[in-house]
Protein backbone atom coordinates (compact mmCIF):
# COMPACT_ATOMS: atom_id res chain seq x y z
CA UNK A 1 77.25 256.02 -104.17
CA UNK A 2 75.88 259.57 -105.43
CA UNK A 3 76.78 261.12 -102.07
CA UNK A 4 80.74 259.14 -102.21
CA UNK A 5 81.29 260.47 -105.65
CA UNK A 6 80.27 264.48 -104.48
CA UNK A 7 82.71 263.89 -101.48
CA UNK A 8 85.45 262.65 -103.61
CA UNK A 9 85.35 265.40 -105.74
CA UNK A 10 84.98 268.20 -103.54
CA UNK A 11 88.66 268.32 -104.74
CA UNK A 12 89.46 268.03 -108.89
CA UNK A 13 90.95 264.77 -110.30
CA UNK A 14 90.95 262.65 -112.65
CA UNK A 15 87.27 261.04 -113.61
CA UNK A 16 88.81 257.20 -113.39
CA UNK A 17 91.35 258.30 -110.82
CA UNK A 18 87.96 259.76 -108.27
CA UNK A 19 85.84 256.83 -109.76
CA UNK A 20 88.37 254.09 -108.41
CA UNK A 21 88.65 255.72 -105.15
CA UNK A 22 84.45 255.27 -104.54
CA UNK A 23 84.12 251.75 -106.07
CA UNK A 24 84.31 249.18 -108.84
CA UNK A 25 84.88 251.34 -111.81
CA UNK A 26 82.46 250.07 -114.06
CA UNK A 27 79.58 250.35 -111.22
CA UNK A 28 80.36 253.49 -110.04
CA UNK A 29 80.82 255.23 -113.76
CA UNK A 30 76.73 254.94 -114.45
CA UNK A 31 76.41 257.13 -111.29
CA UNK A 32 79.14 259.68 -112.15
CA UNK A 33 78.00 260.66 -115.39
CA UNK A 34 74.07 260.92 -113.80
CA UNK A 35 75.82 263.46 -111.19
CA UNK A 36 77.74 265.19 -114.62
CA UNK A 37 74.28 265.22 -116.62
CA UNK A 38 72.57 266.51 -113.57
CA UNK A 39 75.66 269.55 -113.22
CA UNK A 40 76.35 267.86 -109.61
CA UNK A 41 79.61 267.45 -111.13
CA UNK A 42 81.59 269.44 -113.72
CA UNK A 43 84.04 268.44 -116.05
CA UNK A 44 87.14 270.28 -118.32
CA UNK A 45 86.02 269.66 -121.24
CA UNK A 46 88.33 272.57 -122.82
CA UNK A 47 91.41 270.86 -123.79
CA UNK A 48 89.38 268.07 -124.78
CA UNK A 49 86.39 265.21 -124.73
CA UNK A 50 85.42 263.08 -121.90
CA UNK A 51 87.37 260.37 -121.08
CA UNK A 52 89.62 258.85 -118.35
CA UNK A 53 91.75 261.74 -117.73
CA UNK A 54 89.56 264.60 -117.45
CA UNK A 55 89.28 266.73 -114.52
CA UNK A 56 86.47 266.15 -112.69
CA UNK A 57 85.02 268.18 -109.55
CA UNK A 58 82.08 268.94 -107.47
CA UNK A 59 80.08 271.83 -108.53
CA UNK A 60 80.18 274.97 -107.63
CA UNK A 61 77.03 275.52 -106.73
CA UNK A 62 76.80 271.96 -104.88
CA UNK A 63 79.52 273.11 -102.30
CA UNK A 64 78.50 273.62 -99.00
């Protein structure tokens, strides 16, 4: 599921949005924020907290 959720943010979205495209949402959520606590993924968390509709995408550093 880890290696789904890098591919389907490779381009930004939304966190539900990319989370609904790998899997059951509420299965697949555990895993995404492990990948944002690890800094696999990176979130905007300028204009606000995380939620739903924050952009999500694959770290810089974690692109090949």
């Amino acid at each position: 599921m880890a290696a789904l959720l890098r591919e389907v943010f490779v381009e930004p979205q939304l966190l539900f949005v990319g989370a609904d495209r790998v899997g059951d949402r509420m299965a697949v959520l555990p895993v995404l924020y492990h990948l944002l606590w690890r800094h696999e993924l990176t979130a905007e968390l300028v204009s606000g907290p995380l939620g739903g509709r924050t952009v999500v995408s694959l770290e810089a550093r974690g692109r090949s």
